[in-house]
N, C-alpha and C. Protein backbone atom coordinates (compact mmCIF):
# COMPACT_ATOMS: atom_id res chain seq x y z
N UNK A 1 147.09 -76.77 -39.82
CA UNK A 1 146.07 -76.99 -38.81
C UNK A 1 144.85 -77.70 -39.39
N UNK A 2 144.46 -77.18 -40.15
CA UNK A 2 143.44 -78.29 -40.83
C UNK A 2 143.75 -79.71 -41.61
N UNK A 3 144.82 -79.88 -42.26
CA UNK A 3 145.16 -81.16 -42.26
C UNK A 3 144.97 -82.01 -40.99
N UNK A 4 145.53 -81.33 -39.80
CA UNK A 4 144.96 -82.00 -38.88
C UNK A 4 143.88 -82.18 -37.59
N UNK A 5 143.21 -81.37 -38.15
CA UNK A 5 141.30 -81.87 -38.09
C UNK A 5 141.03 -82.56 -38.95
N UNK A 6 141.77 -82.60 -40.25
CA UNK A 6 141.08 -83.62 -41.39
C UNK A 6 141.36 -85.02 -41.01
N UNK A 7 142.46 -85.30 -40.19
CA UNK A 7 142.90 -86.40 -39.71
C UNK A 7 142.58 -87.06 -38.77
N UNK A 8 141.95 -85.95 -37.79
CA UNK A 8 141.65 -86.13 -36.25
C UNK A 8 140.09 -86.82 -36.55
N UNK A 9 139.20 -86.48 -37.84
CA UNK A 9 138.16 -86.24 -37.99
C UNK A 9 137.81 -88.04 -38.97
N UNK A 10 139.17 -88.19 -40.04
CA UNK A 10 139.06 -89.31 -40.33
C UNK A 10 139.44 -90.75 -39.36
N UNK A 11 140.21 -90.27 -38.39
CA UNK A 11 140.48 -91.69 -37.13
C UNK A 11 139.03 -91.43 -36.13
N UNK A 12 138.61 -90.79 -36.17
CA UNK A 12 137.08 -91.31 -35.33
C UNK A 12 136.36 -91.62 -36.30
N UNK A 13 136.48 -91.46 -37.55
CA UNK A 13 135.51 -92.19 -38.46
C UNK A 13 135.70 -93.69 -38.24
N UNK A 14 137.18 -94.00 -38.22
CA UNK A 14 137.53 -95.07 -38.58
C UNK A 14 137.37 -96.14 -37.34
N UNK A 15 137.30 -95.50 -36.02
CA UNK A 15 137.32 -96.26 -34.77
C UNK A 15 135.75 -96.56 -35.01
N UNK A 16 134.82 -95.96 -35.15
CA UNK A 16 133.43 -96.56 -35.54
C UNK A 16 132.83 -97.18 -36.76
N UNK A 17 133.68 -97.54 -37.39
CA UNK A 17 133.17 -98.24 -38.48
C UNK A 17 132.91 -99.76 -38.20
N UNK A 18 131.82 -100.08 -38.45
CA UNK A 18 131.48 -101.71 -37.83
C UNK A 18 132.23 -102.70 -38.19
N UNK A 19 132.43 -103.62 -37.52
CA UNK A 19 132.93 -105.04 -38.12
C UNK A 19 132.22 -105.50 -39.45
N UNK A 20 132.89 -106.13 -40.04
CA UNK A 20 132.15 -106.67 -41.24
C UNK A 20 131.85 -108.01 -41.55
N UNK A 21 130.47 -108.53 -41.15
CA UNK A 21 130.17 -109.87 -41.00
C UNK A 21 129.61 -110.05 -42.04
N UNK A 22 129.61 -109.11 -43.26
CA UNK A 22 128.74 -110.04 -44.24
C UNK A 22 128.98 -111.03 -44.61
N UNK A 23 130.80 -112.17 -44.84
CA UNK A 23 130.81 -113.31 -45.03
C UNK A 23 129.92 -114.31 -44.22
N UNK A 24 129.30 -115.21 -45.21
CA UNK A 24 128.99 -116.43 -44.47
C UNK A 24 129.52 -117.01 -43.42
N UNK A 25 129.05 -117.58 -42.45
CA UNK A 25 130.24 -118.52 -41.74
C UNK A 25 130.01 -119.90 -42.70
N UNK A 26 131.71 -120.59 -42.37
CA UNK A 26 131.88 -121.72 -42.93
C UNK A 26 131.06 -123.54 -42.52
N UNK A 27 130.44 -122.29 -41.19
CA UNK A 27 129.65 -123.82 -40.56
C UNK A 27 129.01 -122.98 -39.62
N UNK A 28 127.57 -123.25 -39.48
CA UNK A 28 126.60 -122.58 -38.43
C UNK A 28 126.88 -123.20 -37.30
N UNK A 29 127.72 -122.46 -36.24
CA UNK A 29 127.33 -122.85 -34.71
C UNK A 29 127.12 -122.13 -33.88
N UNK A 30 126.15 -121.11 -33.99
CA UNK A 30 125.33 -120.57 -33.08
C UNK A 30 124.21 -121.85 -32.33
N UNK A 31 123.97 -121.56 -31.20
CA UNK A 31 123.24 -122.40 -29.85
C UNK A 31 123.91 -122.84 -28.77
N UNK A 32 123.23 -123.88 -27.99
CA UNK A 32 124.05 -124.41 -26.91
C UNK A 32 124.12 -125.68 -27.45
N UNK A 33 125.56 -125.93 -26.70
CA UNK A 33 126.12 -127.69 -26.77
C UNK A 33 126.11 -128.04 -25.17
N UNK A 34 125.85 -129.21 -25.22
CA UNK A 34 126.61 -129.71 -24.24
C UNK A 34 127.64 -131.04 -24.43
N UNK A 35 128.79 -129.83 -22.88
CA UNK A 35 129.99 -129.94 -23.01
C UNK A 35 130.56 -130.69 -21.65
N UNK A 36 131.41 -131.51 -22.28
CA UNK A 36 132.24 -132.53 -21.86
C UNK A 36 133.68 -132.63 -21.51
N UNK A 37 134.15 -132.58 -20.85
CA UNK A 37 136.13 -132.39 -21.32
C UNK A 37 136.54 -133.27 -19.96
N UNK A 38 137.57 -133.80 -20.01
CA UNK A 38 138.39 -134.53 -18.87
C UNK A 38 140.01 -133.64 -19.14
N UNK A 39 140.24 -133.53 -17.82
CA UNK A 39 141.39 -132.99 -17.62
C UNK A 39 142.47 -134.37 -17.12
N UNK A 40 143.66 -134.35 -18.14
CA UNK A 40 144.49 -135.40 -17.84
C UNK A 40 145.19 -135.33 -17.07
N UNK A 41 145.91 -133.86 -16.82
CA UNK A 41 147.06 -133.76 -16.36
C UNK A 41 146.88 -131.83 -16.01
N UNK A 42 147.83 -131.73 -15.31
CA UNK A 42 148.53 -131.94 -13.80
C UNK A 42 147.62 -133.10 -13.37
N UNK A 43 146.51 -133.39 -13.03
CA UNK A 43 145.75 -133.76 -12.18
C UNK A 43 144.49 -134.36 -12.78
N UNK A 44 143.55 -135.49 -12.52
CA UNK A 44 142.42 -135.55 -13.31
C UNK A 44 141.15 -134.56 -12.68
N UNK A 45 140.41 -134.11 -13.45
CA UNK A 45 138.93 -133.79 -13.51
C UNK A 45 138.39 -134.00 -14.07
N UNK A 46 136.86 -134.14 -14.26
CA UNK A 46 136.08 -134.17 -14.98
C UNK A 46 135.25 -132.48 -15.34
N UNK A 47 134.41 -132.04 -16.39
CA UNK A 47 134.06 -130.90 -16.25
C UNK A 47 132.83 -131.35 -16.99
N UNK A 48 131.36 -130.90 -16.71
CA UNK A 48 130.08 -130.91 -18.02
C UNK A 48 129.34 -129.85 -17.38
N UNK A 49 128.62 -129.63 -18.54
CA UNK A 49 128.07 -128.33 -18.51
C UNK A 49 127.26 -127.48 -20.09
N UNK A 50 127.29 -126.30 -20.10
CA UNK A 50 126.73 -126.17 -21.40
C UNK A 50 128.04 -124.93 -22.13
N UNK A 51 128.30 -124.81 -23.05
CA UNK A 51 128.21 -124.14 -24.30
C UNK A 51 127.79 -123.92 -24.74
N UNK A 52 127.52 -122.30 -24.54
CA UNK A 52 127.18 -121.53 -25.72
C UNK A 52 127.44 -120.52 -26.38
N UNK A 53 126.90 -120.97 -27.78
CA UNK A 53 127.96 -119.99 -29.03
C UNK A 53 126.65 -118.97 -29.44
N UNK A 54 126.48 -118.11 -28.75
CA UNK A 54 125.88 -116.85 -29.13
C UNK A 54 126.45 -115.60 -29.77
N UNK A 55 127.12 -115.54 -30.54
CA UNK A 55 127.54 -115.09 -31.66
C UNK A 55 128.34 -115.79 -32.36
N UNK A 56 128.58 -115.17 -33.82
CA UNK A 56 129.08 -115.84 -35.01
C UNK A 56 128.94 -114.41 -36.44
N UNK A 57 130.50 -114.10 -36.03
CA UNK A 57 130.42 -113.02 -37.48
C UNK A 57 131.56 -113.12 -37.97
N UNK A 58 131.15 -113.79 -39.36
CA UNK A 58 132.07 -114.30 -39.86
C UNK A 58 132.27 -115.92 -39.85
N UNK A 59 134.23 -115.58 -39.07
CA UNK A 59 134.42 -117.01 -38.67
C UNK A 59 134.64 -116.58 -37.43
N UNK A 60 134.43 -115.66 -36.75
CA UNK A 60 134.65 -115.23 -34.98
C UNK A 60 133.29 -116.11 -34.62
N UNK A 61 134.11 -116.86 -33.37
CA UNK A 61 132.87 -116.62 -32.46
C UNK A 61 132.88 -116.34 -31.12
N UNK A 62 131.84 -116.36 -30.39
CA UNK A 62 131.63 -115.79 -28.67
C UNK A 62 130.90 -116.41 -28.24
N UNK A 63 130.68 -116.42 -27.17
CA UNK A 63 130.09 -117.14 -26.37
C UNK A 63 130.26 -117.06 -24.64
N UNK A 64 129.85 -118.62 -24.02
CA UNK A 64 130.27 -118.84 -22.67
C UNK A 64 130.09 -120.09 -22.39
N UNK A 65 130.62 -120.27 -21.31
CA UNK A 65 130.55 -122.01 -20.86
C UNK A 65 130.55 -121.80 -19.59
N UNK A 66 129.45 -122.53 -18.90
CA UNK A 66 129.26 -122.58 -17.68
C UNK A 66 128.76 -124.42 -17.24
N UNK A 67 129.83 -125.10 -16.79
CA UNK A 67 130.52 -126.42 -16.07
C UNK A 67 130.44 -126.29 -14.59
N UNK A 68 130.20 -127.45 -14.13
CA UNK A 68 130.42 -128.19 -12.97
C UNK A 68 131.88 -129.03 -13.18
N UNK A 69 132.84 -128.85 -12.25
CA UNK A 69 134.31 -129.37 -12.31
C UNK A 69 133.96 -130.26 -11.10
N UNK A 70 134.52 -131.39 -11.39
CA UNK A 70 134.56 -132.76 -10.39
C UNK A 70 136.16 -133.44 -10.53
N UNK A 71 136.57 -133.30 -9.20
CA UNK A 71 137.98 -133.97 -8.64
C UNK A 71 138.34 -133.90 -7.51
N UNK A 72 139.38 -134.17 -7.05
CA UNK A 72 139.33 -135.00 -6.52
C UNK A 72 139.34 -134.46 -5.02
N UNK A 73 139.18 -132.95 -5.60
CA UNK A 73 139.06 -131.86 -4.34
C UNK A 73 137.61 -131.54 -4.37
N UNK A 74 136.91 -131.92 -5.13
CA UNK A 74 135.05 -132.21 -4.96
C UNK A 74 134.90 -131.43 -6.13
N UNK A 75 133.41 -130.59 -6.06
CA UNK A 75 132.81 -130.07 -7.12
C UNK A 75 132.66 -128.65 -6.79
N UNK A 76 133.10 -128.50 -8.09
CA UNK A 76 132.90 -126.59 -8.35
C UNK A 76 131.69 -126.18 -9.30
N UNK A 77 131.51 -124.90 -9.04
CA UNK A 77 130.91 -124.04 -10.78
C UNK A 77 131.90 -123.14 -11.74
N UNK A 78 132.40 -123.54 -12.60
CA UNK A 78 133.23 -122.33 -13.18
C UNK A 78 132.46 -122.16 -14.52
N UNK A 79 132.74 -120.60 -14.49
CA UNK A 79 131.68 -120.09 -15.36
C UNK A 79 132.54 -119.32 -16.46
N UNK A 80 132.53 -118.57 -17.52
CA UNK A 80 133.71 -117.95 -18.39
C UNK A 80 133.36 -117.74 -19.25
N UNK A 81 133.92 -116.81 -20.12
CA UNK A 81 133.55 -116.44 -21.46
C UNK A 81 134.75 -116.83 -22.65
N UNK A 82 133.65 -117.21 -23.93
CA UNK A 82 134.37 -117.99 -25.29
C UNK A 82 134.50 -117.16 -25.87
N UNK A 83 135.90 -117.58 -26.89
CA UNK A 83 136.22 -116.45 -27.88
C UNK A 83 137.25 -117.38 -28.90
N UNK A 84 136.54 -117.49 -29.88
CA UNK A 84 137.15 -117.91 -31.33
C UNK A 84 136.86 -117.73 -32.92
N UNK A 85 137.35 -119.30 -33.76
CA UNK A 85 136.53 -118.88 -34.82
C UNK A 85 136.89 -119.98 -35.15
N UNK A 86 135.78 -120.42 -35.97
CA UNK A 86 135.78 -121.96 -37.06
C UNK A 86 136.69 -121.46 -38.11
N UNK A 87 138.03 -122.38 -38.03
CA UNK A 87 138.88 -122.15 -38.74
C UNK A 87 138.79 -122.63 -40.77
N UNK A 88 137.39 -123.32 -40.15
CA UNK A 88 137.18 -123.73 -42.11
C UNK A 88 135.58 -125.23 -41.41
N UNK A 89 135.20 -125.24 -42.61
CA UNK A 89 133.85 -126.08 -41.87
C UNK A 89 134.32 -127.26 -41.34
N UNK A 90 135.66 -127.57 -40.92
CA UNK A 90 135.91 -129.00 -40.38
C UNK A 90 136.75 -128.58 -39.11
N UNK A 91 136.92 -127.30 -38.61
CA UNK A 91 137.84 -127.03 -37.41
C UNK A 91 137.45 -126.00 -36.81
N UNK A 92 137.42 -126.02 -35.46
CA UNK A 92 137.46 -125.25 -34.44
C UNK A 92 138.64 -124.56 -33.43
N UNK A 93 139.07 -123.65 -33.16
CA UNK A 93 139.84 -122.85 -32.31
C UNK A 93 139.32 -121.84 -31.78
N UNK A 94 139.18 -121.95 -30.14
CA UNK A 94 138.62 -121.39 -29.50
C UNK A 94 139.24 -121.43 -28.03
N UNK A 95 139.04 -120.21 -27.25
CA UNK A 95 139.70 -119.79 -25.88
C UNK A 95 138.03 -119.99 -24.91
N UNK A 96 138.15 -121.03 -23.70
CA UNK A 96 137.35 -120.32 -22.57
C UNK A 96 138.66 -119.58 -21.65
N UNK A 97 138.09 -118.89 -20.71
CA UNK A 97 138.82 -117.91 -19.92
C UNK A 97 137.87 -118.31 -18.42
N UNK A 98 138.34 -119.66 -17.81
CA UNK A 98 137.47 -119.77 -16.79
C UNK A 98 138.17 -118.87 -15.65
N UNK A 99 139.80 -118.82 -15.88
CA UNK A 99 140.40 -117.70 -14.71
C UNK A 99 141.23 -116.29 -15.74
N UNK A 100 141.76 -116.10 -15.40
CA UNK A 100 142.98 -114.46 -16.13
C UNK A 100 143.33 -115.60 -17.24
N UNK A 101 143.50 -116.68 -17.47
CA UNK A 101 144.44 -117.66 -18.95
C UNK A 101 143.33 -118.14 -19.28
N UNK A 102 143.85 -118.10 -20.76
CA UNK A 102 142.83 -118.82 -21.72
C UNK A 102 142.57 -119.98 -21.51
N UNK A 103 141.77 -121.22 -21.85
CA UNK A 103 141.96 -122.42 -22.05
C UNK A 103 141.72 -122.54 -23.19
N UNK A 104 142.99 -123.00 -24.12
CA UNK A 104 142.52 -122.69 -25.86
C UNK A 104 142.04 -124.35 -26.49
N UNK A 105 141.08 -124.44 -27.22
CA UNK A 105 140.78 -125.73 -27.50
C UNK A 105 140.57 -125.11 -28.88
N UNK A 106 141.42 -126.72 -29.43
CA UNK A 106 141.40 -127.24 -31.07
C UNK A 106 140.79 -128.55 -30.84
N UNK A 107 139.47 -128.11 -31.95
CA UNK A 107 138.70 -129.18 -32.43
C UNK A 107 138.26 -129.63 -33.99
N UNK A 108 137.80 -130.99 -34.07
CA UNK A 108 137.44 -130.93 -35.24
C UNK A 108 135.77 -130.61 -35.08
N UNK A 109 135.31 -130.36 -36.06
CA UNK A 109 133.32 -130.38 -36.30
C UNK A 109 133.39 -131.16 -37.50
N UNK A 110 131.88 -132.19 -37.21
CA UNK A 110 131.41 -133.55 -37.82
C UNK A 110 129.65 -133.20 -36.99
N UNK A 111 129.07 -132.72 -38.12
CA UNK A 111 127.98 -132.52 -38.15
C UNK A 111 127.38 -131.72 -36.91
N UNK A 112 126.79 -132.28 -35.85
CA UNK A 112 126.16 -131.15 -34.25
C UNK A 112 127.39 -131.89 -33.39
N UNK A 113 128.49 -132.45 -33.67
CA UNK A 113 129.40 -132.09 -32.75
C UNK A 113 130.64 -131.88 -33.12
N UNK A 114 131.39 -131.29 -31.74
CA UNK A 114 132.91 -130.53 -31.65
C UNK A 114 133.62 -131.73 -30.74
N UNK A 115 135.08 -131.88 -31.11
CA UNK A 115 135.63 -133.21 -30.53
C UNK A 115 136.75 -132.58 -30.97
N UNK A 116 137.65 -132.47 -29.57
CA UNK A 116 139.38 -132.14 -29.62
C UNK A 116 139.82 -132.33 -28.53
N UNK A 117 140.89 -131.43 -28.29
CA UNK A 117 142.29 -131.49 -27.27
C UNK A 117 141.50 -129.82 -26.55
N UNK A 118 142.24 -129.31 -25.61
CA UNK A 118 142.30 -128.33 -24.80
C UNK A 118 143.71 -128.27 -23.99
N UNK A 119 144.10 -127.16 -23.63
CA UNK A 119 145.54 -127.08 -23.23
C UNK A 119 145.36 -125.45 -22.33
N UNK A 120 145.83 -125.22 -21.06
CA UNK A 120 145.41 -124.37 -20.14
C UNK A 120 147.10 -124.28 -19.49
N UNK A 121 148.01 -123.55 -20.26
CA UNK A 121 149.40 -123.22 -18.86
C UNK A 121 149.38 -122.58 -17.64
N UNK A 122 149.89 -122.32 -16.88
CA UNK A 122 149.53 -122.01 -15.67
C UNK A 122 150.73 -122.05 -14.19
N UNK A 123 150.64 -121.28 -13.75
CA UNK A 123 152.12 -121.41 -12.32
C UNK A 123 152.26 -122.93 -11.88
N UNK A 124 151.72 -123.59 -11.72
CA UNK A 124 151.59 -125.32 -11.78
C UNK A 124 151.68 -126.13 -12.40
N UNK A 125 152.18 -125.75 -13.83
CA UNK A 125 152.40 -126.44 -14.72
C UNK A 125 151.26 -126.40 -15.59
N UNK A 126 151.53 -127.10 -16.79
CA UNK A 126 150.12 -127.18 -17.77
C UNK A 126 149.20 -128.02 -18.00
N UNK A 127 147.89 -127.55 -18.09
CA UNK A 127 147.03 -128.41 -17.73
C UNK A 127 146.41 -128.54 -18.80
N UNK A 128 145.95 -130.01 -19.30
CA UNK A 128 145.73 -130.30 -20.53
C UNK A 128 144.78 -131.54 -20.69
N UNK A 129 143.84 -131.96 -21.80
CA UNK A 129 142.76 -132.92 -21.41
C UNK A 129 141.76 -132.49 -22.73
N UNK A 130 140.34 -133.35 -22.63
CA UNK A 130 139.99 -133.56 -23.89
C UNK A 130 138.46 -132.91 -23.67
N UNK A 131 137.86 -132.68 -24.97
CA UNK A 131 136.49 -132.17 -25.03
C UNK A 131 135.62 -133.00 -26.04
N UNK A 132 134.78 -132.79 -25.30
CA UNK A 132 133.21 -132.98 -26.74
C UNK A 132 132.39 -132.24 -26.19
N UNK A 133 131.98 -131.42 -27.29
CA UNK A 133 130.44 -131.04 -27.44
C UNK A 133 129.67 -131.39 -28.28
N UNK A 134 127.99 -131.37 -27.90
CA UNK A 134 127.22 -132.10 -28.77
C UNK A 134 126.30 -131.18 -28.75
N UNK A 135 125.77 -130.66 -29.98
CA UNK A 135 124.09 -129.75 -29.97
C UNK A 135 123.40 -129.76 -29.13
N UNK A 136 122.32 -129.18 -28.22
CA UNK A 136 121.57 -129.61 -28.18
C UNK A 136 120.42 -129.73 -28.87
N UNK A 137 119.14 -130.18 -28.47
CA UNK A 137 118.18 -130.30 -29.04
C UNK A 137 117.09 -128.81 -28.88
């Protein structure tokens, strides 16, 4: 019986023990960008708006992106939350979640901007198209 209070007693230790961000990140991108992406396919859109990376521990990061979508069915707001990590100071991988699916984007980073692909599957097939973000000021 006490072995297992000793056990019961070390797994709630362990469920609260903090993340550990003391590594550096490999590239500072905490702030807002603004963000750019064209959707090629199924269908074209356009999307701009801002990014932002308000956290960074580690190489995780978080955030949100909130875009204006333009096509050819008019203009929306989609709003969503980011979740990735700078895979080394020259790459990015990162999920927005503007509906229930990710939209996962691989990018490269070259100084205050992010420049890649994005790829979103979906009951309609997959929807796929390009990004930039740029710092702002």
């Amino acid at each position: 019986m006490a072995a297992r209070a000793m056990l019961a007693l070390l797994l709630v230790a362990a469920c609260k023990t903090p993340v550990d961000c003391s590594g550096a990140p490999a590239v500072n991108l905490l702030g807002t960008w603004r963000y750019t992406a064209t959707q090629s396919s199924p269908t074209t859109a356009s999307l701009t708006g801002a990014l932002a990376i308000t956290s960074e521990c580690g190489s995780t990061l978080g955030g949100t992106l909130d875009v204006t979508e333009t096509s050819a069915q008019g203009s929306r707001r989609r709003m969503g939350t980011m979740s990735g990590r700078a895979v080394d100071s020259a790459t990015v991988d990162f999920d927005v979640f503007l509906s229930a699916v990710g939209r996962r984007h691989l990018g490269t980073i070259a100084g205050d901007s992010l420049r890649g692909t994005w790829v979103e599957p979906g009951d309609a097939g997959t929807a796929s198209g390009s990004f930039v973000a740029v710092r702002a000021p």
